[in-house]
Protein backbone atom coordinates (compact mmCIF):
# COMPACT_ATOMS: atom_id res chain seq x y z
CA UNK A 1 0.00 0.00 0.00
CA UNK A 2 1.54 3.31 -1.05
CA UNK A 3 0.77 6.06 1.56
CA UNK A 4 0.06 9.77 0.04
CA UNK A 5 3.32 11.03 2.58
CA UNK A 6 6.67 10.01 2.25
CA UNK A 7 8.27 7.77 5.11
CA UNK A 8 11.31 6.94 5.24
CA UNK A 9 12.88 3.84 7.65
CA UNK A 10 13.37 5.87 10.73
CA UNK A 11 9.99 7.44 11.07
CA UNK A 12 8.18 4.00 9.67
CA UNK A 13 9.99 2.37 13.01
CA UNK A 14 8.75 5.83 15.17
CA UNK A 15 5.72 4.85 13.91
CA UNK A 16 5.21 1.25 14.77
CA UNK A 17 7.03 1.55 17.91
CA UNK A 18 4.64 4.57 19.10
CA UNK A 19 1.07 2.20 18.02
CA UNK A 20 3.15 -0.78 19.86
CA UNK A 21 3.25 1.20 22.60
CA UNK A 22 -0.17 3.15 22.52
CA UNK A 23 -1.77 -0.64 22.64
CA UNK A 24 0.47 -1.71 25.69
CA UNK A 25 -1.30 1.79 27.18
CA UNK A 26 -4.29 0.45 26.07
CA UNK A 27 -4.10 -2.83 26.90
CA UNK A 28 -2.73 -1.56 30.72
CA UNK A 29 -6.11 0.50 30.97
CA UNK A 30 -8.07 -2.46 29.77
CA UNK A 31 -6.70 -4.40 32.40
CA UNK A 32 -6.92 -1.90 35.11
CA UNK A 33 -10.64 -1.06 34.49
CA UNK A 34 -11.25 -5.35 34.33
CA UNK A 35 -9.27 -5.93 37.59
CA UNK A 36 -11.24 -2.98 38.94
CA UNK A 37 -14.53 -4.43 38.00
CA UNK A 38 -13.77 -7.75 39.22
CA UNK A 39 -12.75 -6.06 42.54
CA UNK A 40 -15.83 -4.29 42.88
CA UNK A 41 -17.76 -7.38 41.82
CA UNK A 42 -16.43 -9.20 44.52
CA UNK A 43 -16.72 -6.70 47.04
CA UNK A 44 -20.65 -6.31 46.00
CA UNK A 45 -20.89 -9.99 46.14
CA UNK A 46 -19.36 -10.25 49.36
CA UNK A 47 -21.54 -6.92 50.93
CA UNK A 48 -24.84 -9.49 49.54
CA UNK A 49 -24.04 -12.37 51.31
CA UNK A 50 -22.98 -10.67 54.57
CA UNK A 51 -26.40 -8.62 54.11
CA UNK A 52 -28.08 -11.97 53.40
CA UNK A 53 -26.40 -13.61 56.38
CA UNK A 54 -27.52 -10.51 58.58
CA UNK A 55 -31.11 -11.03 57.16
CA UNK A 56 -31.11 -14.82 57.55
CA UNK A 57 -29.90 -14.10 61.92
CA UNK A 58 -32.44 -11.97 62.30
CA UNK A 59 -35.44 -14.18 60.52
CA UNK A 60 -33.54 -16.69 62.74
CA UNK A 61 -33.72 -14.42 65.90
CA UNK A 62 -37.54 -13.68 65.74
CA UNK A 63 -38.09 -17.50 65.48
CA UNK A 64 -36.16 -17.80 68.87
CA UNK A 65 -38.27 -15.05 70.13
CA UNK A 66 -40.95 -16.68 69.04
CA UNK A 67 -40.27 -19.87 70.74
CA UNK A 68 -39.51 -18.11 73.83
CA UNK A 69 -42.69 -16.02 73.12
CA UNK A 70 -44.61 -19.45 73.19
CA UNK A 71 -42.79 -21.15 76.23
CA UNK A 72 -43.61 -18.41 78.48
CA UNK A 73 -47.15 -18.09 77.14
CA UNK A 74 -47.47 -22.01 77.74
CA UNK A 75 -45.99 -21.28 81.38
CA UNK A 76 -48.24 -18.86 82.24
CA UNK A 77 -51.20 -20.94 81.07
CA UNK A 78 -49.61 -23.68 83.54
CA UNK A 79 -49.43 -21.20 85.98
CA UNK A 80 -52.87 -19.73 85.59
CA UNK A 81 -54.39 -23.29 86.59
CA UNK A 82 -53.84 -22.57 89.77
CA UNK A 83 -55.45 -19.69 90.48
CA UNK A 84 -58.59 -19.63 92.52
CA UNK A 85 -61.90 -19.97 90.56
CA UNK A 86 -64.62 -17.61 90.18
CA UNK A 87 -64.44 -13.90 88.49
CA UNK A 88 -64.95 -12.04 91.15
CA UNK A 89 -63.37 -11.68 94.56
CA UNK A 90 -67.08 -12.91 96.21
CA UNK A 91 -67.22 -16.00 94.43
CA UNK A 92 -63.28 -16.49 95.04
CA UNK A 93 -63.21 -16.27 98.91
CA UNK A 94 -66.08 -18.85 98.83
CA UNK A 95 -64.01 -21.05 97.28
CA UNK A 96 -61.27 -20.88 98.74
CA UNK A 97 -62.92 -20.78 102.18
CA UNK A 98 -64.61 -24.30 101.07
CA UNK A 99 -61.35 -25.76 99.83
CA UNK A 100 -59.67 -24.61 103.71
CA UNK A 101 -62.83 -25.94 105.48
CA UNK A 102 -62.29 -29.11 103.34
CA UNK A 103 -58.21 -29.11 104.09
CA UNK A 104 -58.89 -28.47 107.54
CA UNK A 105 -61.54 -31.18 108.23
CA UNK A 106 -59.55 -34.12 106.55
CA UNK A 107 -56.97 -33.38 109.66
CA UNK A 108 -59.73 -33.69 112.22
CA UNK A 109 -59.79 -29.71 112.53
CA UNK A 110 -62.20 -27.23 113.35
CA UNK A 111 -62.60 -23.90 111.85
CA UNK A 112 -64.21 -21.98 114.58
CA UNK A 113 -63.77 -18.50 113.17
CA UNK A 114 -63.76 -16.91 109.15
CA UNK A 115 -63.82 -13.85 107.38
CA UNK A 116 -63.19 -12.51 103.96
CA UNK A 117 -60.69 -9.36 104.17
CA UNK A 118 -60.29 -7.23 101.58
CA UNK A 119 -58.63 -7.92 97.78
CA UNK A 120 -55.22 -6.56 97.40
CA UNK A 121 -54.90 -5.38 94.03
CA UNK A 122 -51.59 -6.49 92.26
CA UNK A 123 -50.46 -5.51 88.86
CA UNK A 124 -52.11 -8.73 87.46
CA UNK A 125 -53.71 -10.45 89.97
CA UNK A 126 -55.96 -9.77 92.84
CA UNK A 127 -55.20 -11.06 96.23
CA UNK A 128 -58.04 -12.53 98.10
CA UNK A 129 -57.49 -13.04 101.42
CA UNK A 130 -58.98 -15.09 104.08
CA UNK A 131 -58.65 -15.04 107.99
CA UNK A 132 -59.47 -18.74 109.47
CA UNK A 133 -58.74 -19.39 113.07
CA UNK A 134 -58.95 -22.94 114.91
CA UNK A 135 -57.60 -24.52 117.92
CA UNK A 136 -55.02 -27.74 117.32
CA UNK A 137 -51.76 -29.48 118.51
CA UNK A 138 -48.60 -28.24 117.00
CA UNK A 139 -48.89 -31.22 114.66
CA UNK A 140 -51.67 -30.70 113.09
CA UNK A 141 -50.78 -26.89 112.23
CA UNK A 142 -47.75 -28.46 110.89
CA UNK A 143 -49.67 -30.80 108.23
CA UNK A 144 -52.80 -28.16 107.38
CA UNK A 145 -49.55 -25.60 106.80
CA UNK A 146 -47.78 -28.79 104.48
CA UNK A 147 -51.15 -29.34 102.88
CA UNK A 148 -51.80 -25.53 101.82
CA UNK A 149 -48.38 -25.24 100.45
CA UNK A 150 -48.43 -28.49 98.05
CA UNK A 151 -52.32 -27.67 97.29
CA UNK A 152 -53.20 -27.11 93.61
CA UNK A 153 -54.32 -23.53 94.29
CA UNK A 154 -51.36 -20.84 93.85
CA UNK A 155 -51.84 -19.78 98.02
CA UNK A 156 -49.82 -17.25 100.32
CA UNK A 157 -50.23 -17.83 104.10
CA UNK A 158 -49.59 -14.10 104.85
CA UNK A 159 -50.06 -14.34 108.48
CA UNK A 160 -50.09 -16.30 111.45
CA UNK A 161 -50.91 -15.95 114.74
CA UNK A 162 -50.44 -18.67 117.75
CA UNK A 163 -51.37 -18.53 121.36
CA UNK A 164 -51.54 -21.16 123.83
CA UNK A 165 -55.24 -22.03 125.06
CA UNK A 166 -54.05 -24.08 127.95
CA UNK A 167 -50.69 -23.54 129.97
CA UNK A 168 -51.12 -27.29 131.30
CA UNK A 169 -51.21 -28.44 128.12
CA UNK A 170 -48.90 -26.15 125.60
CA UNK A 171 -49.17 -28.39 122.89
CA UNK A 172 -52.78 -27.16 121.84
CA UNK A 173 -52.91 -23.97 120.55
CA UNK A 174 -55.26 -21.51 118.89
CA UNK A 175 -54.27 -20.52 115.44
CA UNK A 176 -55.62 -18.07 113.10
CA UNK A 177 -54.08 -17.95 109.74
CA UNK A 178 -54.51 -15.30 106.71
CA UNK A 179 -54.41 -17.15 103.81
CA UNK A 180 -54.36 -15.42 100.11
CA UNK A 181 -55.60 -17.24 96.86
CA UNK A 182 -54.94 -15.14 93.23
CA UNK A 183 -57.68 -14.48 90.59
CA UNK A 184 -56.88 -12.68 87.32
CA UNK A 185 -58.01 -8.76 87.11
CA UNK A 186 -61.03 -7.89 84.71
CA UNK A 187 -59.57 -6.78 81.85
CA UNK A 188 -59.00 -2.17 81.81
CA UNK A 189 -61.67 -1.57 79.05
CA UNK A 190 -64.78 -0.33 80.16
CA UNK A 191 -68.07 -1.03 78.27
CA UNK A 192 -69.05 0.97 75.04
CA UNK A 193 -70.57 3.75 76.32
CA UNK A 194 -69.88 3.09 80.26
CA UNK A 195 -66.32 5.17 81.20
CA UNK A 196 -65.22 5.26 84.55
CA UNK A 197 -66.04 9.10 86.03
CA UNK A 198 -63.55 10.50 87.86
């Protein structure tokens, strides 16, 4: 191929030597930018799965939660069982003043005095406490106490009082006991249309 200019052997070598080395300038930059790409690639890759792996603790998390969520809730239930029946404190402390009448009796005791005090109101529960007094020997204290605490009912013998009927014979004493059974508070919410005054 005849070019239109003139070039002689010295500038024909310029020449080639200068587009040899404009494509190893090229072929640097093409290089660069692909090792750059691949960098960033990787990087992107690697900010994906640690996002992923983040995402995939946390669905793992609330499924712990969850299963803690349900073992309390389950506990709770269990616990529940024991409260005292009835859904109000009236029809509580008749209950529970049967089931210590029926405790009592089964140890050949006597309830001679009883009386409902009033509910103590707990963040969840109401207290419902009842004052029972009877005369016994020491032993039989000890079982009715034994009995009450392995009972099914969730109970809290809040007081006790003891005094000695008979100096000749110290062993039988007169005993009244406050004992507190749990029911679960009404729920907050008033009736439509019925809001507490104050």
């Amino acid at each position: 191929m005849n070019l239109p200019i003139k070039v002689n052997e010295r500038e024909k070598r310029a020449l080639i030597i200068g587009g040899i080395v404009a494509l190893l300038i090229l072929a640097f930059y093409m290089f660069s930018w692909y090792s750059d790409t691949k960098k960033n690639v990787k990087e992107f890759s690697e900010a994906r799965l640690l996002m992923l792996q983040k995402q995939m603790e946390k669905i793992s998390g609330k499924d712990i939660v969850q299963k803690r969520l349900e073992a309390v809730t389950q506990e709770l239930d269990r616990q529940e069982k024991a409260l005292l029946g009835g859904n109000t404190p009236p029809v509580a402390a008749a209950a529970l003043q049967r089931f210590l009448k029926e405790t009592a009796a089964s140890l050949q005791i006597e309830i001679k005095q009883e009386r409902t005090l009033n509910p103590v109101d707990g963040p969840l529960y109401l207290g419902i406490p009842v004052e029972i007094g009877f005369t016994s020997y020491t032993k039989g204290l000890k079982e009715l106490l034994l009995k009450l605490r392995k009972s099914p009912f969730l109970l809290n013998v809040s007081e006790i009082q003891v005094r000695v009927t008979n100096i000749s014979k110290p062993d039988e004493i007169y005993t009244t006991l406050v004992v507190t059974g749990f029911i679960k508070k009404a729920g907050d919410k008033a009736p439509a249309g019925k809001e507490d005054k104050k």
